[in-house]
C-alpha atoms as a PDB file:
ATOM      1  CA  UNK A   1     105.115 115.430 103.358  1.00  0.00           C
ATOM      2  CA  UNK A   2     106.243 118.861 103.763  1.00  0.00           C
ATOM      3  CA  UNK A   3     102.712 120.202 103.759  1.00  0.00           C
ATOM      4  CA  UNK A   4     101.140 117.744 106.275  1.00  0.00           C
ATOM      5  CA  UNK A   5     104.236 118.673 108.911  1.00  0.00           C
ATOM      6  CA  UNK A   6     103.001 122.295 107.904  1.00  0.00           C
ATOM      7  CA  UNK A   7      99.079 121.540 108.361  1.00  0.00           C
ATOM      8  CA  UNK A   8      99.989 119.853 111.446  1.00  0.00           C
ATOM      9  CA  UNK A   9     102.057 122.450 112.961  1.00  0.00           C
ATOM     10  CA  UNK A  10      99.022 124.674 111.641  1.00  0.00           C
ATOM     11  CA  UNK A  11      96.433 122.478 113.750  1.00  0.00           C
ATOM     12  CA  UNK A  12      97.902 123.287 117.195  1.00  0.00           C
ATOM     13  CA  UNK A  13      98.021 126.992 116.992  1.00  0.00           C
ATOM     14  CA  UNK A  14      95.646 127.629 119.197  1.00  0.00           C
ATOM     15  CA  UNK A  15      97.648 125.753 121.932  1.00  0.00           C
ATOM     16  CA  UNK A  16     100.747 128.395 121.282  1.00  0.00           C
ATOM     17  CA  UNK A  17      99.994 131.952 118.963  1.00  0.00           C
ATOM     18  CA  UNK A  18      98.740 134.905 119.772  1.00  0.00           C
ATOM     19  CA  UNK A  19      95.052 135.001 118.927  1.00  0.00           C
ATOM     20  CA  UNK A  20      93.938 138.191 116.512  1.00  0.00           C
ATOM     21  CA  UNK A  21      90.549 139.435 115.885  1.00  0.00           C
ATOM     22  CA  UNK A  22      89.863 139.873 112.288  1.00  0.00           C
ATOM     23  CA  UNK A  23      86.195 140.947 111.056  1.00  0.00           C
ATOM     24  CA  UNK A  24      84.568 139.511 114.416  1.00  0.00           C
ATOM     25  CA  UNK A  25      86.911 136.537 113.773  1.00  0.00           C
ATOM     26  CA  UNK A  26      89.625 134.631 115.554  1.00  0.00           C
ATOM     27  CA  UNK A  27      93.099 133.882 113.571  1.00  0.00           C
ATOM     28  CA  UNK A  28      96.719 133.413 114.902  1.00  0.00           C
ATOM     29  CA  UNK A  29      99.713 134.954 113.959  1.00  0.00           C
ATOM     30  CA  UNK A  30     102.395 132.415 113.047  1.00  0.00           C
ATOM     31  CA  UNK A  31     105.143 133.948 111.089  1.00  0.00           C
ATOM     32  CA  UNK A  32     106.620 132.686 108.083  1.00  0.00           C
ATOM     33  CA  UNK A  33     109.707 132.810 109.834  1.00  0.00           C
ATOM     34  CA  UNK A  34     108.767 130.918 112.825  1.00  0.00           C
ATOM     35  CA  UNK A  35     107.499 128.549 110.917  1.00  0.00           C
ATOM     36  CA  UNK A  36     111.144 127.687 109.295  1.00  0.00           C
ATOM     37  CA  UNK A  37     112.587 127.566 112.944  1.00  0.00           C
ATOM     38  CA  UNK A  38     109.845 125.032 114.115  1.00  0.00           C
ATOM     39  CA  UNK A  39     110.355 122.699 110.976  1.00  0.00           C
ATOM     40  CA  UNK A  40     113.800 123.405 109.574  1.00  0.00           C
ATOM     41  CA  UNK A  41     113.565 120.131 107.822  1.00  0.00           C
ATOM     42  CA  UNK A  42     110.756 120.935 105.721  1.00  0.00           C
ATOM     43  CA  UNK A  43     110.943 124.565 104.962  1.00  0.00           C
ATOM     44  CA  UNK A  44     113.967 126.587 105.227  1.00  0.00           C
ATOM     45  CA  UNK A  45     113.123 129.404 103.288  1.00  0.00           C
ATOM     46  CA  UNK A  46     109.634 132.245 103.900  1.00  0.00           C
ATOM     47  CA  UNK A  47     109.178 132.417 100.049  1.00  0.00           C
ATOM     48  CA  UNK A  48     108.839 128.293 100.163  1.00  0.00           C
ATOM     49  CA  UNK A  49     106.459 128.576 103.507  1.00  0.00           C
ATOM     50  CA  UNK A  50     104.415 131.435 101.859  1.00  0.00           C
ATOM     51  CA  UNK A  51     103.905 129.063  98.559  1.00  0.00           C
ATOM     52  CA  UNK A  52     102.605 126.550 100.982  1.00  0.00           C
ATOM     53  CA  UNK A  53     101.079 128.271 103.129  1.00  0.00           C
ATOM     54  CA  UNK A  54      98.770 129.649  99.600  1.00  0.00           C
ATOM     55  CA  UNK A  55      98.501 126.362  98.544  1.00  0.00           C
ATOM     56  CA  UNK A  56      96.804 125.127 101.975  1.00  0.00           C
ATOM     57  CA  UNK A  57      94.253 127.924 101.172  1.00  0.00           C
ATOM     58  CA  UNK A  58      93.477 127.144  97.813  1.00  0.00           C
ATOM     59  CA  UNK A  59      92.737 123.806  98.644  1.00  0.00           C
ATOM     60  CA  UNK A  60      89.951 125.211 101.406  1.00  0.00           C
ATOM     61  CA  UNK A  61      92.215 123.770 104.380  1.00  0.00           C
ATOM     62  CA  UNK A  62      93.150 127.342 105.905  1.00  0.00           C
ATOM     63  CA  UNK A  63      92.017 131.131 106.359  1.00  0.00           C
ATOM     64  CA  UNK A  64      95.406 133.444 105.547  1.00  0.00           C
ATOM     65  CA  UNK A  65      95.170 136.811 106.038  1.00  0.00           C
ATOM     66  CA  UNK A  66      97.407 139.627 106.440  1.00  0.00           C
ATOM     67  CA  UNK A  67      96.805 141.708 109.588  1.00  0.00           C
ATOM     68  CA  UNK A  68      99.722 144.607 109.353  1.00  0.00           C
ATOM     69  CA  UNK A  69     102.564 142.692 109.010  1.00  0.00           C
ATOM     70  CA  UNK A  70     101.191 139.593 110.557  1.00  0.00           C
ATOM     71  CA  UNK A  71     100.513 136.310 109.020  1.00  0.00           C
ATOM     72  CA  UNK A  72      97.156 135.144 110.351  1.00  0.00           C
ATOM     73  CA  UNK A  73      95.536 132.137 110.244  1.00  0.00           C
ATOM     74  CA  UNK A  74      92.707 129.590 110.764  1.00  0.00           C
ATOM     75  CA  UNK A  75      91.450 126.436 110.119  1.00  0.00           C
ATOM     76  CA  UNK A  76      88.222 126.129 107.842  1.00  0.00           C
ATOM     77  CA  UNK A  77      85.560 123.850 108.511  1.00  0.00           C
ATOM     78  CA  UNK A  78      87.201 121.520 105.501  1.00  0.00           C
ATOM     79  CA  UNK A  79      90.974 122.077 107.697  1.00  0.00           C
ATOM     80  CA  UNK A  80      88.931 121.065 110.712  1.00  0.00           C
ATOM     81  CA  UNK A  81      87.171 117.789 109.842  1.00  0.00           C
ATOM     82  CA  UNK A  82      90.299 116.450 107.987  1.00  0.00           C
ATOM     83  CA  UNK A  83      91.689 116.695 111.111  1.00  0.00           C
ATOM     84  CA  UNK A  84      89.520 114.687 112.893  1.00  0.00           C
ATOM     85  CA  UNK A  85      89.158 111.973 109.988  1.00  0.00           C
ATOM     86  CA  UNK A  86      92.664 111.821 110.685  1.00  0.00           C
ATOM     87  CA  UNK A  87      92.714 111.732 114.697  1.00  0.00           C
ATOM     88  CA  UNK A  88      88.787 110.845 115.488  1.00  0.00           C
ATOM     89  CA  UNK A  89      87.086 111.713 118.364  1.00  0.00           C
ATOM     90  CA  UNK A  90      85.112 108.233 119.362  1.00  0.00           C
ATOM     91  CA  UNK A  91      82.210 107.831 121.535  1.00  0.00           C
ATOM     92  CA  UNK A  92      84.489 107.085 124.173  1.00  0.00           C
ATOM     93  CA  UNK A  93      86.824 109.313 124.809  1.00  0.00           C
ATOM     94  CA  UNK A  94      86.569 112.146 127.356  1.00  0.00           C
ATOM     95  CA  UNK A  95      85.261 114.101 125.461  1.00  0.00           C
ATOM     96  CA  UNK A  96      81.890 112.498 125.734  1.00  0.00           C
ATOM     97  CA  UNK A  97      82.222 112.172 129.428  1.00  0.00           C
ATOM     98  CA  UNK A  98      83.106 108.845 129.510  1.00  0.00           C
ATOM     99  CA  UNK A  99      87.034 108.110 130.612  1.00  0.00           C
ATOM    100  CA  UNK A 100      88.844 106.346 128.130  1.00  0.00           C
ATOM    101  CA  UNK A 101      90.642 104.175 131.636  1.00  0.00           C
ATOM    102  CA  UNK A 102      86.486 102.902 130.875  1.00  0.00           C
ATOM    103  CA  UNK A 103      87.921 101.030 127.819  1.00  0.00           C
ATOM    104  CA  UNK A 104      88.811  97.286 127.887  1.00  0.00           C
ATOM    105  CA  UNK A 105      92.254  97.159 127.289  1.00  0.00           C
ATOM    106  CA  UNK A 106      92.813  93.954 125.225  1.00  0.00           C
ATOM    107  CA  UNK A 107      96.324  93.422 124.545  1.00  0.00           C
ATOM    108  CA  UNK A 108      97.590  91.261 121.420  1.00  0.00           C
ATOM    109  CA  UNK A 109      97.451  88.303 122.486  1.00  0.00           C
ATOM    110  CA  UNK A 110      93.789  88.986 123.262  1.00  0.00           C
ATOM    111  CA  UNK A 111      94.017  88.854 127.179  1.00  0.00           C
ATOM    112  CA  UNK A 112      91.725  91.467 128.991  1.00  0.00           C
ATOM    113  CA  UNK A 113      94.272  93.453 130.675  1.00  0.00           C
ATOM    114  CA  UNK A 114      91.638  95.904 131.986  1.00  0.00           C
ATOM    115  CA  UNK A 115      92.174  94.973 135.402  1.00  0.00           C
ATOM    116  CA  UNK A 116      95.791  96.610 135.649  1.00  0.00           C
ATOM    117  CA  UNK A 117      96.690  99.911 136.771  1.00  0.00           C
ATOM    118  CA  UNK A 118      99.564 100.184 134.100  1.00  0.00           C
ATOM    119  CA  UNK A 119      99.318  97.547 131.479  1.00  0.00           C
ATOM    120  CA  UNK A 120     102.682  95.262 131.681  1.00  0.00           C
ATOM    121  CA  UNK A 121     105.244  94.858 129.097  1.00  0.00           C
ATOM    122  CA  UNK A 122     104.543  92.919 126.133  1.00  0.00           C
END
């Protein structure tokens, strides 16, 4: 559990570090540190964040790098597409150009509630 609060934290770095050019790469610097203060519950120590932090890279999810004094780090390809077995993009999402307000909303009693602006209370 710890790991996946860790790998998730991990998977929205772009939205929120400072980017850092490595070899004609992009990483992030997210400090050991910062990541106890973002998930007390899971890691309250650097040594215990650096252990899993390693073990995310031995298992081909991350790129970790020092750069200085900064921790840096990327997702692999591997860190990448278990994200998105995890959260999917589908065919029609926006990402495809097609709204996702384009989707039948069925609710669970099976009604077509496509037809509302904000679907009602179930």
């Amino acid at each position: 559990m710890q790991q996946r609060a860790l790998f998730d934290l991990l998977n929205q770095l772009h939205t929120w570090a400072e980017p850092v050019a490595i070899d004609g790469e992009i990483y992030y610097w997210a400090s050991k540190q910062m990541i106890c203060n973002e998930i007390p519950l899971a890691y309250n120590k650097i040594d215990t964040v650096y252990r899993a932090l390693k073990t995310l890279r031995e298992k081909g999810l991350i790129n970790y790098r020092k750069h200085g004094e900064k921790d840096c780090i990327s997702l692999t390809a591997k860190g990448k597409g278990w994200n998105s077995e995890i959260n999917p993009t589908y065919k029609n999402t926006n990402i495809n150009n097609t709204k996702i307000s384009n989707i039948k909303k069925i609710n669970k009693n099976g009604l077509d509630l496509s037809c509302f602006e904000q679907q009602p209370s179930e």
